[in-house]
Protein backbone atom coordinates (compact mmCIF):
# COMPACT_ATOMS: atom_id res chain seq x y z
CA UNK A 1 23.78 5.35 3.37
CA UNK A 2 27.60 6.43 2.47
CA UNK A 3 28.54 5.46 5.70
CA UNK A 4 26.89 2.01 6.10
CA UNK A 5 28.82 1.19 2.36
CA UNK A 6 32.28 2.51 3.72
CA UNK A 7 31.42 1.05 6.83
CA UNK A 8 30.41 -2.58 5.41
CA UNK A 9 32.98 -2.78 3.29
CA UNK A 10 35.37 -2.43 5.99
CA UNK A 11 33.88 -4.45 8.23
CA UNK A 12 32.66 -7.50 6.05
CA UNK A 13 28.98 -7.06 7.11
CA UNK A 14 26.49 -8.13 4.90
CA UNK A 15 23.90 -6.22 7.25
CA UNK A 16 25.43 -3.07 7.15
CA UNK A 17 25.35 -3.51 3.11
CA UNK A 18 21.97 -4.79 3.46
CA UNK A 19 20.70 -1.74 5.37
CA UNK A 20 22.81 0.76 2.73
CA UNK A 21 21.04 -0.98 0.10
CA UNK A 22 17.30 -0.45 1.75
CA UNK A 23 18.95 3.27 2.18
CA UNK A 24 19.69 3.89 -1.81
CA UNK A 25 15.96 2.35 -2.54
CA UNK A 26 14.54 4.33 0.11
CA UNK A 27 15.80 7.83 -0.77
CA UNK A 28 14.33 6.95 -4.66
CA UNK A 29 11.63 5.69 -3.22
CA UNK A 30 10.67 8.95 -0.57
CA UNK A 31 11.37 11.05 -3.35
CA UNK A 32 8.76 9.68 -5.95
CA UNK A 33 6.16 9.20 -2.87
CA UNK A 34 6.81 12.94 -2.50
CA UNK A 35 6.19 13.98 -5.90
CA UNK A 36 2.95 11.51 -6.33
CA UNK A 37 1.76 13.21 -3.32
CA UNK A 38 2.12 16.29 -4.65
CA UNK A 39 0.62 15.27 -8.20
CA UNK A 40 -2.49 13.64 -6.91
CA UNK A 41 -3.01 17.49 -5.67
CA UNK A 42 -3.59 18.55 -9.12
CA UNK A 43 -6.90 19.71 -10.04
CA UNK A 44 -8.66 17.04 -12.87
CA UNK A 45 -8.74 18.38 -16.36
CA UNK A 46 -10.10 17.03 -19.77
CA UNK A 47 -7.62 14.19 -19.96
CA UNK A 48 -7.74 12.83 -16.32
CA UNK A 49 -11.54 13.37 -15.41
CA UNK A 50 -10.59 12.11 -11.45
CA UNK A 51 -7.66 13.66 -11.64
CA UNK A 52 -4.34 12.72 -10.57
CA UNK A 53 -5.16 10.78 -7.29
CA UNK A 54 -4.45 7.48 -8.85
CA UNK A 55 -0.34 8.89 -9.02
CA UNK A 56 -0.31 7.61 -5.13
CA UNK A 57 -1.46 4.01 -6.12
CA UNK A 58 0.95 3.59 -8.89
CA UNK A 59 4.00 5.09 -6.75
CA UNK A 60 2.79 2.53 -3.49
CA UNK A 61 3.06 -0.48 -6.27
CA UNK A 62 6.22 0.59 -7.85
CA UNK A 63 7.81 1.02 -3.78
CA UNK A 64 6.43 -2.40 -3.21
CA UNK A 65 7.76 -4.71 -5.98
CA UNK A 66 10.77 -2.74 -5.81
CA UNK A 67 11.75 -3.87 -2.31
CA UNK A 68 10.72 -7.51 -3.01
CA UNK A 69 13.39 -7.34 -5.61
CA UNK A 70 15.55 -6.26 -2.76
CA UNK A 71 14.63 -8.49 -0.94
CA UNK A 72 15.65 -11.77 -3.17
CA UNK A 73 19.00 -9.73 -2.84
CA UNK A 74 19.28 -9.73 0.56
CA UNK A 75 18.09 -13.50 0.23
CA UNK A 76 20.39 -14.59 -2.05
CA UNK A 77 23.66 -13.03 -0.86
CA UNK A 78 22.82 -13.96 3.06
CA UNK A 79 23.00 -17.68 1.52
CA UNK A 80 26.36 -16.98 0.06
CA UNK A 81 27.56 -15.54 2.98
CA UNK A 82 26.05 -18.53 5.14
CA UNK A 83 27.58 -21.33 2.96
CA UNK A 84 31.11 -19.16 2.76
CA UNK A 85 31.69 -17.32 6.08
CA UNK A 86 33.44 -13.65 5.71
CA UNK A 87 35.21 -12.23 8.88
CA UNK A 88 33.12 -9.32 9.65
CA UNK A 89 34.87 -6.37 12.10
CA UNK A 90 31.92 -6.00 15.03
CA UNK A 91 33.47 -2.93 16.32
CA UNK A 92 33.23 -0.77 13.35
CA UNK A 93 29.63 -2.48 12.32
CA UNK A 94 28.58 -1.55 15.58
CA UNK A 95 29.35 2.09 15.76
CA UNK A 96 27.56 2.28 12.08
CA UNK A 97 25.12 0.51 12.76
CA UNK A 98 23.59 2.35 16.05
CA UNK A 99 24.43 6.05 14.25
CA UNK A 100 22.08 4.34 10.94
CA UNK A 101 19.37 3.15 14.15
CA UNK A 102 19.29 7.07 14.89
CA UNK A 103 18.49 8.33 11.68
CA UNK A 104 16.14 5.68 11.49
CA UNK A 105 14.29 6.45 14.11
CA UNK A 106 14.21 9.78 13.35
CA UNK A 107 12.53 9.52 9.72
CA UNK A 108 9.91 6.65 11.67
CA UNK A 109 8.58 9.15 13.81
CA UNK A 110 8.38 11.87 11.03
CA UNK A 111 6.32 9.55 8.88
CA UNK A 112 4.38 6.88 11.51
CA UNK A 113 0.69 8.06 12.07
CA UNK A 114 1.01 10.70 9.16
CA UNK A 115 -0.45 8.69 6.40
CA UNK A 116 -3.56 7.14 7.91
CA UNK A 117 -5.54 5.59 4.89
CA UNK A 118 -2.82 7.12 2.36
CA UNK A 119 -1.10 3.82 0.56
CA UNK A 120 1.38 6.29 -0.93
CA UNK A 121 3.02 7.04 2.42
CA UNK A 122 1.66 3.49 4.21
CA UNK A 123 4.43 2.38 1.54
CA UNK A 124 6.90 5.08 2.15
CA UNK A 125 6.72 4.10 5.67
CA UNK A 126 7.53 0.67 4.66
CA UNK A 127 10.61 1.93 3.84
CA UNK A 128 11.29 3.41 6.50
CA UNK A 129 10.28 1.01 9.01
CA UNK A 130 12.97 -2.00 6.76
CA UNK A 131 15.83 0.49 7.23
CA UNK A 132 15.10 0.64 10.98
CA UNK A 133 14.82 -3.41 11.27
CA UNK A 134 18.07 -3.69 9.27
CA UNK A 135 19.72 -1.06 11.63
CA UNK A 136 18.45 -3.23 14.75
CA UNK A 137 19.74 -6.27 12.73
CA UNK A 138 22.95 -5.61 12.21
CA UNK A 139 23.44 -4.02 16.13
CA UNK A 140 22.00 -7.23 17.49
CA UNK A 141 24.77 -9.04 14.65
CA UNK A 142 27.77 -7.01 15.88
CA UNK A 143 26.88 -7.43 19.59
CA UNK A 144 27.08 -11.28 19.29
CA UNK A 145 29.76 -10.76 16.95
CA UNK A 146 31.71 -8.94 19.25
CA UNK A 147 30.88 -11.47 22.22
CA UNK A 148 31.34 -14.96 20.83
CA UNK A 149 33.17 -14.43 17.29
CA UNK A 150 29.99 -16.36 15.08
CA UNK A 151 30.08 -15.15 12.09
CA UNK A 152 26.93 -16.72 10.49
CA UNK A 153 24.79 -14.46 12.60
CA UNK A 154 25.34 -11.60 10.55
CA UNK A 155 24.10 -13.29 6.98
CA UNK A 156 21.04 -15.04 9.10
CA UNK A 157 19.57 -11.93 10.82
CA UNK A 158 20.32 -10.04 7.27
CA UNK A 159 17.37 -13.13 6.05
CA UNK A 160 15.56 -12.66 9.03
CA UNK A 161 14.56 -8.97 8.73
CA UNK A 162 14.46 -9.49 4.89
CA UNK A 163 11.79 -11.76 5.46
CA UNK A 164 9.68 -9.78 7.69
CA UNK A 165 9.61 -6.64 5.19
CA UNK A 166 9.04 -8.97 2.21
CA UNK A 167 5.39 -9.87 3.99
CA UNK A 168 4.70 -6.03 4.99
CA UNK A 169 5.64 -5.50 1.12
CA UNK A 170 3.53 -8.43 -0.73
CA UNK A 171 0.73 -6.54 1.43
CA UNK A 172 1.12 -3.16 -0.13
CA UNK A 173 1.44 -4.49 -3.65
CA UNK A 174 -1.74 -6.83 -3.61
CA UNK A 175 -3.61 -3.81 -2.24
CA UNK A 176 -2.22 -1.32 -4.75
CA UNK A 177 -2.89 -4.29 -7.20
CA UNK A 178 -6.57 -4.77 -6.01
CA UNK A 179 -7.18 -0.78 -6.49
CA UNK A 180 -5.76 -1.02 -10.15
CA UNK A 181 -8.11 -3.51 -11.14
CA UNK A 182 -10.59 -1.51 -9.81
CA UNK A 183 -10.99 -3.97 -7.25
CA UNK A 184 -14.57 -3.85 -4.98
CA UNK A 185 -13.18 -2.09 -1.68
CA UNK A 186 -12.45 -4.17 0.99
CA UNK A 187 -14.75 -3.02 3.74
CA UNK A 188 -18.12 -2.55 1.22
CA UNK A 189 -20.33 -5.75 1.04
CA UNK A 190 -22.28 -4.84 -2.26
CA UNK A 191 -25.05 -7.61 -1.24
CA UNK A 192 -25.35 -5.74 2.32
CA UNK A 193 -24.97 -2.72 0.57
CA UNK A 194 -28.10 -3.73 -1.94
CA UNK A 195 -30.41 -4.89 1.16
CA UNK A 196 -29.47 -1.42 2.71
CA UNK A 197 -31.16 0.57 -0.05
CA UNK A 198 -34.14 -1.48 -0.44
CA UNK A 199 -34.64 -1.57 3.22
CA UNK A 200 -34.12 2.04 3.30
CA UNK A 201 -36.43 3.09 0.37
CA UNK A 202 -40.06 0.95 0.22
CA UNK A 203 -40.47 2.48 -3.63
CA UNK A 204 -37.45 0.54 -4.48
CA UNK A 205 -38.26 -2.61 -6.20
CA UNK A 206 -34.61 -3.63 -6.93
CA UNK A 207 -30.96 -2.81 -6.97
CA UNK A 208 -28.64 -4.03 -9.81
CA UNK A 209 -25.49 -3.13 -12.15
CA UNK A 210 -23.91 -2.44 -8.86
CA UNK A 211 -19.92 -1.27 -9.13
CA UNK A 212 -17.42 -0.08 -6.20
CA UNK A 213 -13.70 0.64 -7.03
CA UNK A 214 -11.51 3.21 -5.53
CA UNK A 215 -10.14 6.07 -6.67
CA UNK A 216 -7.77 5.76 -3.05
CA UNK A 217 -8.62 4.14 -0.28
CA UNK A 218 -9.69 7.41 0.79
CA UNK A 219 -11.77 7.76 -1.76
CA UNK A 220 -14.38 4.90 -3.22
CA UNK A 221 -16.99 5.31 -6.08
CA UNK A 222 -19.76 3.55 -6.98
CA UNK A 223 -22.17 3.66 -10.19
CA UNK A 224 -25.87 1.50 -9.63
CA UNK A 225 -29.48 0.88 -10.69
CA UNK A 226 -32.30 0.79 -8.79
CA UNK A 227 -35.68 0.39 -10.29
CA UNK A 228 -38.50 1.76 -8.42
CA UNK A 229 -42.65 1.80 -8.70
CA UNK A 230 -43.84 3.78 -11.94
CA UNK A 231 -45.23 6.76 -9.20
CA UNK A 232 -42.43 7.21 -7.04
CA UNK A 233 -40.59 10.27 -7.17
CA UNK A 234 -37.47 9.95 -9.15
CA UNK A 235 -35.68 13.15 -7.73
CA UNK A 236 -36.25 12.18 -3.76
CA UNK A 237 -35.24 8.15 -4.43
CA UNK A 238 -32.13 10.06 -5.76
CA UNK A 239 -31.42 11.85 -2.80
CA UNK A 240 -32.59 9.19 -0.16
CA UNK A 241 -30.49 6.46 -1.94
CA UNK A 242 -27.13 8.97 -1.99
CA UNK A 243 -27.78 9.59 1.91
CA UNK A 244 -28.29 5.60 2.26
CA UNK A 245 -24.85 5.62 0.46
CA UNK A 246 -22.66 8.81 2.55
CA UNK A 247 -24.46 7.35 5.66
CA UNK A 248 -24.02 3.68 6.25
CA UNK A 249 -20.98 2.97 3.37
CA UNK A 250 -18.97 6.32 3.47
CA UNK A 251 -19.47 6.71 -0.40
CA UNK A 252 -19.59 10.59 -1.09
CA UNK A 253 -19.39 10.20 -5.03
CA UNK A 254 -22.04 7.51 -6.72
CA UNK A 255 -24.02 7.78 -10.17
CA UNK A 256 -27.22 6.32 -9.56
CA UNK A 257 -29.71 5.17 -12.50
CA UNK A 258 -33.25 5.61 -11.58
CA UNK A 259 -35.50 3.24 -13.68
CA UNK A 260 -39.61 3.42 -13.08
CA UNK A 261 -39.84 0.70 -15.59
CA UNK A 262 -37.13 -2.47 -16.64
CA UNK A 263 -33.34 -1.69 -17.37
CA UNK A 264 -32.90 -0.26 -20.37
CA UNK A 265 -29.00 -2.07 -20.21
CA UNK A 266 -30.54 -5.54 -20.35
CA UNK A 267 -31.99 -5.22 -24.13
CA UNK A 268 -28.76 -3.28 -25.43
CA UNK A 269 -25.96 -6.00 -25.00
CA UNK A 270 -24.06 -3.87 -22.02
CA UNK A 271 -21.83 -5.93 -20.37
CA UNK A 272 -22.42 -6.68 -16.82
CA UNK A 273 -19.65 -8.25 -13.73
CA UNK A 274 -20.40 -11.67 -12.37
CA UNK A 275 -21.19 -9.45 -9.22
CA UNK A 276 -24.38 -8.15 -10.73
């Protein structure tokens, strides 16, 4: 990062500062994926019943609106640069650039396929993988640069990249967004998921009062009603509709209400989602 600053000052490239600036964000931005990660490790207690898991989400949202902001930066001094030329020095943006390309590469292959489902390091990644665009960037810049003297290719690659990382980035906020809200995971159909258990389980007369949110993507809950016949056996409907659950949705942690009779919610006010 020092050297793409000392090294875009002296050459006038707005990519080289561009990439320095994804470098600053970055290290901040590795460093509180690193301690979230570690966090969400902590056992639950009496004030965080789930426990800290949710640490990842709120660190993947943070890393994402963060480099939108960046982004606008990048946008907004490209423009500058486009409307009022600067000389930029190819040479020395060159040999900065490809040494920032290593490094790059380098922390890429550490992270890529490390994170699978993780949104914390999905958006550490991110990171990552902007730094390695800009580095490309500005090498591709100071190659033309170097070869026919146009300056306004540095500023309009420095957009270019900026607006490929800006779409990778709305992407992690809405889905770190979605999970906040306790959004209904992406891949669970609660209708299909419904028709699954009454398929499954002839005693069951009805499933309702149906939630899914995520803890993580990793990790998805879901609280539900079914109301059976008045001599089925409470205990095995249980069991049978938690296997239904682990086997065809991946849900390892439900609540499930078994009601022989009508739901006792429906003539105490509770509050119930358009879903149900």
């Amino acid at each position: 990062m020092v050297a793409e600053v000392i090294g875009g000052l002296l050459s006038g490239s707005l990519a080289l500062l561009a990439d320095a600036g994804h470098m600053l964000t970055d290290t901040v931005s590795l460093f509180l994926a690193w301690i979230a990660a570690r966090m969400s490790r902590k056992p639950a207690d009496t004030l965080r019943s789930y426990g800290y898991h949710r640490v990842q989400i709120l660190a993947a949202f943070s890393n994402g609106v963060f480099f939108i902001l960046i982004v606008g930066w990048i946008t907004y001094e490209a423009v500058q640069r486009i409307l009022n030329p600067v000389e930029v020095i190819g040479g020395i943006m060159l040999v900065i650039a490809g040494l920032g390309l290593i490094v790059n590469l380098l922390a890429f292959y550490i992270l890529h396929g490390a994170g699978g489902k993780d949104l914390n390091v999905r958006a550490a990644l991110l990171h990552v993988l902007g730094d390695l665009l800009g580095s490309v960037a500005a090498i591709t810049a100071a190659v033309i640069i170097l070869g026919t003297g146009w300056m306004p290719i540095d500023p309009i690659l420095s957009v270019f990249v900026a607006l490929l990382i800006l779409r990778s980035a709305w992407m992690v906020v809405k889905e770190s967004t979605h999970i906040l809200l306790e959004g209904t995971p992406q891949d669970i159909d609660i209708e299909i998921l419904q028709t699954a258990i009454i398929d499954a389980i002839p005693c069951v007369r009805d499933v309702h009062h149906v939630h899914v949110w995520s803890l993580t993507p990793e990790h998805p809950l879901l609280t539900l009603h079914v109301n059976v016949d008045p001599d089925a056996d409470s205990t095995q409907v249980l069991q049978r509709v938690k296997q239904v659950l682990q086997d065809r949705f991946q849900i390892h942690h439900s609540t499930i209400q078994v009601e022989p009779a009508h739901c006792v919610d429906e003539h105490t006010g509770s509050i119930s989602s358009a879903q149900e």
